[in-house]
C-alpha atoms as a PDB file:
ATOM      1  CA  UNK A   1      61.679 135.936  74.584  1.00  0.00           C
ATOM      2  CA  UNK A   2      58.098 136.371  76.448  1.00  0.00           C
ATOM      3  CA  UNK A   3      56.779 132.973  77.458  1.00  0.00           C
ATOM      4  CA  UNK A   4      53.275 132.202  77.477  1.00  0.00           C
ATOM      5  CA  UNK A   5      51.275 132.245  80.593  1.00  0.00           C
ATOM      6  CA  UNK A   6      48.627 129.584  79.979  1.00  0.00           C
ATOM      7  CA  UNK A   7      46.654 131.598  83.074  1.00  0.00           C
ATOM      8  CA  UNK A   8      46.808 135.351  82.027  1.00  0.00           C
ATOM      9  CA  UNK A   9      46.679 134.893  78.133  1.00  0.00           C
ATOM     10  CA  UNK A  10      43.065 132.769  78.793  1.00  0.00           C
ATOM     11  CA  UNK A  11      41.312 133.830  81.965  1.00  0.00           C
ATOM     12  CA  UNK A  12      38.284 133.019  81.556  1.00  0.00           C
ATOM     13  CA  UNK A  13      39.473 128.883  80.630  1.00  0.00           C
ATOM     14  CA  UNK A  14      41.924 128.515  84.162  1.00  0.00           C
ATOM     15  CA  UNK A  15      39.530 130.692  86.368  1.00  0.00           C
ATOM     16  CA  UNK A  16      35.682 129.862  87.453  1.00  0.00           C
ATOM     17  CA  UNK A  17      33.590 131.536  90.286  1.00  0.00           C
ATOM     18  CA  UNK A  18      32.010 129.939  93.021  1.00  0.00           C
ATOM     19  CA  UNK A  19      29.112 130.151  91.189  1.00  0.00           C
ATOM     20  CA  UNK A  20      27.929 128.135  88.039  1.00  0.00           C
ATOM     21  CA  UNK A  21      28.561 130.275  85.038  1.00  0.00           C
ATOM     22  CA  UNK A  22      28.571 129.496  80.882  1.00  0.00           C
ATOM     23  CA  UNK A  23      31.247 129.673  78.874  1.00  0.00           C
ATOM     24  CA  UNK A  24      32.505 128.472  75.318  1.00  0.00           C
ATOM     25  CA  UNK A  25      36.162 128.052  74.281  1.00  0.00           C
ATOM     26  CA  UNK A  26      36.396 126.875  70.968  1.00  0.00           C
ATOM     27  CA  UNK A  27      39.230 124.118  70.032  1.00  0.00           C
ATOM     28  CA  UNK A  28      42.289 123.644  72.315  1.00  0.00           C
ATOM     29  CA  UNK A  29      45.629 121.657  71.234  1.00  0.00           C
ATOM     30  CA  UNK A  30      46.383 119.260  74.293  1.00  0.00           C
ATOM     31  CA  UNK A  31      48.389 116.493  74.977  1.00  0.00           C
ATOM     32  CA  UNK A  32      46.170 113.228  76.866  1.00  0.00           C
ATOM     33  CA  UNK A  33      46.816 109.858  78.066  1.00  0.00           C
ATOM     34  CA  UNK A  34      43.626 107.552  79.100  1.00  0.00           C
ATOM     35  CA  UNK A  35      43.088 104.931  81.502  1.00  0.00           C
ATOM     36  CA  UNK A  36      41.294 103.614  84.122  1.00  0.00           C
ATOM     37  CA  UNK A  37      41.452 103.294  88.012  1.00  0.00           C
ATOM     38  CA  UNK A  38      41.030 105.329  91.319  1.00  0.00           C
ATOM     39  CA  UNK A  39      41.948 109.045  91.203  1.00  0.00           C
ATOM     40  CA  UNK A  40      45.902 109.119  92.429  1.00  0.00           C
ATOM     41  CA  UNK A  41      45.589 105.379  92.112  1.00  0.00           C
ATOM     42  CA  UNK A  42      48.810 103.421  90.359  1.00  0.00           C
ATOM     43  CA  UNK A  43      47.773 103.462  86.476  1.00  0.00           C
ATOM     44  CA  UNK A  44      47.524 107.565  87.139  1.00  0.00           C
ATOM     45  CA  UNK A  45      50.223 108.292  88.788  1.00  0.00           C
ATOM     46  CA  UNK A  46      52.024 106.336  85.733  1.00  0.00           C
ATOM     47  CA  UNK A  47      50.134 108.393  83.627  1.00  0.00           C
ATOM     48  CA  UNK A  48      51.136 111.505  85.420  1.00  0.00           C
ATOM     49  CA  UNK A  49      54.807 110.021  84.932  1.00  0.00           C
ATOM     50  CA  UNK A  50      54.643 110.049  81.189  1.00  0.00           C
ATOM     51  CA  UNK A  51      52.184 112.996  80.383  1.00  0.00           C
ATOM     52  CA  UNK A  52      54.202 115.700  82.162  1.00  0.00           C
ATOM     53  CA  UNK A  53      57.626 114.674  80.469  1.00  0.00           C
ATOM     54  CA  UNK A  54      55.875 114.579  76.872  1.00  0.00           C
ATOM     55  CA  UNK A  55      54.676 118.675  77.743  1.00  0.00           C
ATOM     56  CA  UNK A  56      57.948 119.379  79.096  1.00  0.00           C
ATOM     57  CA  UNK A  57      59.092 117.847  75.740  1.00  0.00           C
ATOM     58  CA  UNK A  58      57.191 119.637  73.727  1.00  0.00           C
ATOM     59  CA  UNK A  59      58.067 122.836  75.459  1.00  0.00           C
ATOM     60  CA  UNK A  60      61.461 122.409  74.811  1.00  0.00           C
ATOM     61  CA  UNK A  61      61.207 122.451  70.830  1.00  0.00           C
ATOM     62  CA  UNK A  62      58.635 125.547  71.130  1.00  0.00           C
ATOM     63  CA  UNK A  63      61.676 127.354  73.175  1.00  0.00           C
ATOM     64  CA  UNK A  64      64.052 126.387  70.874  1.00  0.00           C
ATOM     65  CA  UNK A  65      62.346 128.080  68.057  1.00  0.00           C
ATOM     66  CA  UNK A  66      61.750 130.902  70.263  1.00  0.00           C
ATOM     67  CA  UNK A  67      58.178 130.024  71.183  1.00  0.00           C
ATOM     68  CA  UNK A  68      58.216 129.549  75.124  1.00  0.00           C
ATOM     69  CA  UNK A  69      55.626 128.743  77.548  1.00  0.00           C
ATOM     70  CA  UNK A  70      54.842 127.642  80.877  1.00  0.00           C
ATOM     71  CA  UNK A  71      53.293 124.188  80.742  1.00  0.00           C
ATOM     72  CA  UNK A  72      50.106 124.497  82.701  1.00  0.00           C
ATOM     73  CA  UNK A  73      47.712 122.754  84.838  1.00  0.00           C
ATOM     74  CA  UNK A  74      46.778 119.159  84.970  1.00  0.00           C
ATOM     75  CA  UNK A  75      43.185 118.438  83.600  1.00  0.00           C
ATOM     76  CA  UNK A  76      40.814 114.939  84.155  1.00  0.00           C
ATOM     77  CA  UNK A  77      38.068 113.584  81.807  1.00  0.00           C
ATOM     78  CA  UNK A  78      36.029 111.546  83.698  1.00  0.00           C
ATOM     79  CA  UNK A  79      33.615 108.780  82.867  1.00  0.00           C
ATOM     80  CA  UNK A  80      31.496 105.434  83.927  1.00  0.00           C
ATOM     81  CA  UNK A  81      31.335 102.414  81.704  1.00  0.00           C
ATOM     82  CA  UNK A  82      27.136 102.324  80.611  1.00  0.00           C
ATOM     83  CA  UNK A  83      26.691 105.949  82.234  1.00  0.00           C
ATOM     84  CA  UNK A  84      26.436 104.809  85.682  1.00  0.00           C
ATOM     85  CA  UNK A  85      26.785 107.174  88.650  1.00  0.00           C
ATOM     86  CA  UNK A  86      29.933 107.920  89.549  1.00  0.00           C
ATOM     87  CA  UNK A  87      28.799 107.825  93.096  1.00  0.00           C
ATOM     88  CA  UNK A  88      27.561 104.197  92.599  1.00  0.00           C
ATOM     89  CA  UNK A  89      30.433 102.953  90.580  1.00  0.00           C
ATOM     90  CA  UNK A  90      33.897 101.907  92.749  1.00  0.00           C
ATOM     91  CA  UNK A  91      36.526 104.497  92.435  1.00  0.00           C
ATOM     92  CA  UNK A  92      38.736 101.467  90.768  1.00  0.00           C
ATOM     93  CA  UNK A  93      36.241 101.530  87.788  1.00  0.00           C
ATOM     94  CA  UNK A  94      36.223 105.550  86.875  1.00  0.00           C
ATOM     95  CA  UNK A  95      37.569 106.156  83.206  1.00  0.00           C
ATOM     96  CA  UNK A  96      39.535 108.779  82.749  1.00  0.00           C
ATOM     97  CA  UNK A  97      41.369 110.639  80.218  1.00  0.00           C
ATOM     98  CA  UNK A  98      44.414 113.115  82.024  1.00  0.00           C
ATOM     99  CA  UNK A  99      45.353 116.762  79.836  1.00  0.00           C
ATOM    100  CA  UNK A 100      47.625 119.157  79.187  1.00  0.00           C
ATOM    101  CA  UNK A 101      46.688 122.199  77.082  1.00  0.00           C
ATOM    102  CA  UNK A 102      49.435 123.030  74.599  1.00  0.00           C
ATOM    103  CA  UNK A 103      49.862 126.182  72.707  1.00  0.00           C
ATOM    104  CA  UNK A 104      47.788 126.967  69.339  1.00  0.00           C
ATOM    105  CA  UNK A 105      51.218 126.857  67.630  1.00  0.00           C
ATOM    106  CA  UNK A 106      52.256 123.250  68.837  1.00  0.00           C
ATOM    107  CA  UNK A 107      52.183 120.750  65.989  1.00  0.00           C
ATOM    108  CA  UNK A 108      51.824 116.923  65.734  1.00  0.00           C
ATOM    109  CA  UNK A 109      55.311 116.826  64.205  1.00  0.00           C
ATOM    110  CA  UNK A 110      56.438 118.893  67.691  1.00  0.00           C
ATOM    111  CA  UNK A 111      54.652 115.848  69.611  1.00  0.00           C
ATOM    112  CA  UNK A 112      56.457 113.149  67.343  1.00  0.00           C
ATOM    113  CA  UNK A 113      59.549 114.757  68.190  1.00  0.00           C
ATOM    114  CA  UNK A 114      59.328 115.156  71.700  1.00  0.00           C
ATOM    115  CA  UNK A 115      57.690 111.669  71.843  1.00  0.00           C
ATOM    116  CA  UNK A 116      60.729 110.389  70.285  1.00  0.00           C
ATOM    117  CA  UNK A 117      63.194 112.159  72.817  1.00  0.00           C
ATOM    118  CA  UNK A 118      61.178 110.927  75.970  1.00  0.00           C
ATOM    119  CA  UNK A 119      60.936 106.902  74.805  1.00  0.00           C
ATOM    120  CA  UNK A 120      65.129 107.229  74.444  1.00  0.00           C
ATOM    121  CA  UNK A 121      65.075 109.685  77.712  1.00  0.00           C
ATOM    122  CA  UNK A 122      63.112 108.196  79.828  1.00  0.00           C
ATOM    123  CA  UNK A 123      62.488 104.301  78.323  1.00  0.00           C
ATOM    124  CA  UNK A 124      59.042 104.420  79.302  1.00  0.00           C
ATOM    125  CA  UNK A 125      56.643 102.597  76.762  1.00  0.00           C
ATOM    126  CA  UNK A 126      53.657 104.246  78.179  1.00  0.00           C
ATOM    127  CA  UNK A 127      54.692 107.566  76.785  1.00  0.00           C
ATOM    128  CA  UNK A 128      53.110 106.252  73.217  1.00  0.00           C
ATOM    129  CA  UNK A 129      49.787 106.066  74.925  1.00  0.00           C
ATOM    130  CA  UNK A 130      50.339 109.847  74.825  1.00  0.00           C
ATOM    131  CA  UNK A 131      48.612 111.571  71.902  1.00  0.00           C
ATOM    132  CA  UNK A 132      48.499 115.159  70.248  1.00  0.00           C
ATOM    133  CA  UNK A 133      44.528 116.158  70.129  1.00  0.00           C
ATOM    134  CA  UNK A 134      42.531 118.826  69.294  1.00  0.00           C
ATOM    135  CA  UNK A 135      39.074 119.207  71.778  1.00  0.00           C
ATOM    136  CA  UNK A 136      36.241 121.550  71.077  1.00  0.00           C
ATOM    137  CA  UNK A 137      33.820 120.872  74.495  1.00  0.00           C
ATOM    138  CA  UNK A 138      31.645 123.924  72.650  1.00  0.00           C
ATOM    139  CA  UNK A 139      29.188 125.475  75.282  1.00  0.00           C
ATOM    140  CA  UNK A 140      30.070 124.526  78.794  1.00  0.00           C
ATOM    141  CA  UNK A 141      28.908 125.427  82.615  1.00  0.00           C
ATOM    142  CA  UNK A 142      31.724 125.474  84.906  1.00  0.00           C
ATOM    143  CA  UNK A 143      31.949 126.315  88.656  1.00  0.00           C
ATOM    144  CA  UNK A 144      35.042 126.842  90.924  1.00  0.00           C
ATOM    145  CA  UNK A 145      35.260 124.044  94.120  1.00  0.00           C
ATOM    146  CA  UNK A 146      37.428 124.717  96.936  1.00  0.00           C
ATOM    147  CA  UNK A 147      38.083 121.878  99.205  1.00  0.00           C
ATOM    148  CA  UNK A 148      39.388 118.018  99.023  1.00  0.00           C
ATOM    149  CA  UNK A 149      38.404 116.341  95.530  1.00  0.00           C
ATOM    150  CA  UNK A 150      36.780 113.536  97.820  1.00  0.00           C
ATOM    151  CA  UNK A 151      34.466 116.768  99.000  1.00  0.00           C
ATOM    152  CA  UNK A 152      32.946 117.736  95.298  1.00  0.00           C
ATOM    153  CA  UNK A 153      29.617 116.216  95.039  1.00  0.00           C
ATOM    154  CA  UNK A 154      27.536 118.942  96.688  1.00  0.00           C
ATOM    155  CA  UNK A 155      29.646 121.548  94.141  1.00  0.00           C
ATOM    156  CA  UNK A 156      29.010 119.065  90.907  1.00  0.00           C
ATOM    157  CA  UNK A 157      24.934 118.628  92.622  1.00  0.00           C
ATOM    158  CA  UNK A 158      25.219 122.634  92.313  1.00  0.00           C
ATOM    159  CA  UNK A 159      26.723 122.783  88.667  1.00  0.00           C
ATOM    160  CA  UNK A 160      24.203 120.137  87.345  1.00  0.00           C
ATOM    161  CA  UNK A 161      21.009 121.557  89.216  1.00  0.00           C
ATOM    162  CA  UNK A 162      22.109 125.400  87.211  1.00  0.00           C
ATOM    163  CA  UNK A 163      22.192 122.858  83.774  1.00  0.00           C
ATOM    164  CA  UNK A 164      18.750 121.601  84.361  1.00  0.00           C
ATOM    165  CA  UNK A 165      17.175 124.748  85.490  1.00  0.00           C
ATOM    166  CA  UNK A 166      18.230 126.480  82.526  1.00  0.00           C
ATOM    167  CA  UNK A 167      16.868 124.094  80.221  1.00  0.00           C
ATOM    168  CA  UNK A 168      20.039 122.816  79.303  1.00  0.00           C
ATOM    169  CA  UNK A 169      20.925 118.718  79.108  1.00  0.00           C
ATOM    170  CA  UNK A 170      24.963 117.570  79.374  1.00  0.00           C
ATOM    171  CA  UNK A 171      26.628 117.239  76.604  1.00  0.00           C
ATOM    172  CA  UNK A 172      30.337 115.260  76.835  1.00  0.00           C
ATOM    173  CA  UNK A 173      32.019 113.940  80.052  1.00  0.00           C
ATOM    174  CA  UNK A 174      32.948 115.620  83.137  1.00  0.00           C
ATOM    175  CA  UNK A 175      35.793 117.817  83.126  1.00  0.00           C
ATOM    176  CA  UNK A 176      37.974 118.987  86.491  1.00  0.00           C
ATOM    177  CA  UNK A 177      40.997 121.333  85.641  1.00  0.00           C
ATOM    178  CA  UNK A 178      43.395 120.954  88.972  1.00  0.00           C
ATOM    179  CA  UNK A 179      43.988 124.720  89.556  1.00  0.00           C
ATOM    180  CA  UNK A 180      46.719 123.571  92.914  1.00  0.00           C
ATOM    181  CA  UNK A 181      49.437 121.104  93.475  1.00  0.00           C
ATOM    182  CA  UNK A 182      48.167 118.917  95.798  1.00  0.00           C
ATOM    183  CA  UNK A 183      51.721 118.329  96.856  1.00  0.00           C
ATOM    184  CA  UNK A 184      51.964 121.640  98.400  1.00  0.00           C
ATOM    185  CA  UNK A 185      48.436 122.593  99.206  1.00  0.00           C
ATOM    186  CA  UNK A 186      46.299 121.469 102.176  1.00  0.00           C
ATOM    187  CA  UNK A 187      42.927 119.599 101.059  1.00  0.00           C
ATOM    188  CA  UNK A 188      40.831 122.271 102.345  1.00  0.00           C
ATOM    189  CA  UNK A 189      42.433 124.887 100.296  1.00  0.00           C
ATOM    190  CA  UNK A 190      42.620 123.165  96.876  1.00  0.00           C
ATOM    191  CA  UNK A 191      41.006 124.750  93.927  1.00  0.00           C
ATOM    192  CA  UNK A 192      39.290 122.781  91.315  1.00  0.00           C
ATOM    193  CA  UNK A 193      37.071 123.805  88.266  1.00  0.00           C
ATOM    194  CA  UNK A 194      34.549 121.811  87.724  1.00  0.00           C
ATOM    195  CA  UNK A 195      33.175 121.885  83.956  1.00  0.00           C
ATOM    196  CA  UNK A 196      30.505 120.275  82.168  1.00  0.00           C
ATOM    197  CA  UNK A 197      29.767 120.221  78.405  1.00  0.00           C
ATOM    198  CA  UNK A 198      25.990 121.498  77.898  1.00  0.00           C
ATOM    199  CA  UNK A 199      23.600 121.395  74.684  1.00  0.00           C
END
């Protein structure tokens, strides 16, 4: 059985340069959980907790029906109540909404069963804040930042000054796709994509 590698089969979605670029890639299946608080704050760790298990869940039934794949990197959604600046608004006020991509042939009946398995498994409530999605961002501009995720304002000032000089306005909410474990990997060597819905 070949198993899916999230990274080689779509290039162009887990890899950005260090320079803005456009892109468009069309509806994704994808498993999210939202909330609100401080990036690695409490409420998304406990997220983290619950998403990961449901993928892993999900993966499981694909395998068994001879469908494997690697589950792939963690993405963020990331918003401000009334459209403030993130840079004026406390960390403990961001909105988020946390991501896993799942394979085009995962179903919602897959993520009812692995739901199922993982509120037995693991006895964890928040896993029904969990839900099977579809998300078309359309046209996006994306850029590649390398560094701590406290360091990624001058990279996003970079990304949005390429949208405005091409005539382009945002479109959607800021989008990070966490290429590195930052369990393993020093801050100064992390690798984030930065994306940004345009119209």
């Amino acid at each position: 059985m070949e198993k899916l590698d999230f990274k080689k089969a779509y290039k162009n979605y887990y890899s950005a340069k260090q320079i803005p670029e456009l892109h468009s890639f069309g509806e994704v299946n994808c498993l999210t959980i939202t909330g609100k608080g401080e990036p690695g704050g409490k409420e998304f760790q406990a997220a983290n907790e619950v998403l990961f298990p449901m993928a892993y869940g999900v993966k499981k039934i694909c395998k068994l029906k001879g469908m494997d794949f690697g589950v792939p990197a963690l993405e963020g959604f990331w918003w401000t109540d009334n459209n403030t600046s993130a840079q004026d608004t406390p960390r403990s006020d961001w909105n988020w909404k946390l991501m896993i991509r799942m394979p085009d042939y995962a179903t919602s009946e897959m993520y009812q069963t692995a739901l199922a398995e993982v509120l037995i498994k693991k006895k964890n409530p928040l896993a029904r804040n969990v839900l099977f999605e579809k998300i078309d961002e359309g046209k996006a501009a994306q850029i590649l930042h390398i560094g701590a995720y406290t360091d990624e304002q001058p990279t996003i000032d970079a990304l949005y000054q390429f949208i405005e000089s091409n005539g382009m306005s945002l479109n959607g909410l800021h989008h990070e796709i966490y290429l590195s474990d930052p369990r393993k990997t020093k801050p100064a060597d992390l690798k984030t994509i930065i994306r940004q819905g345009v119209k």
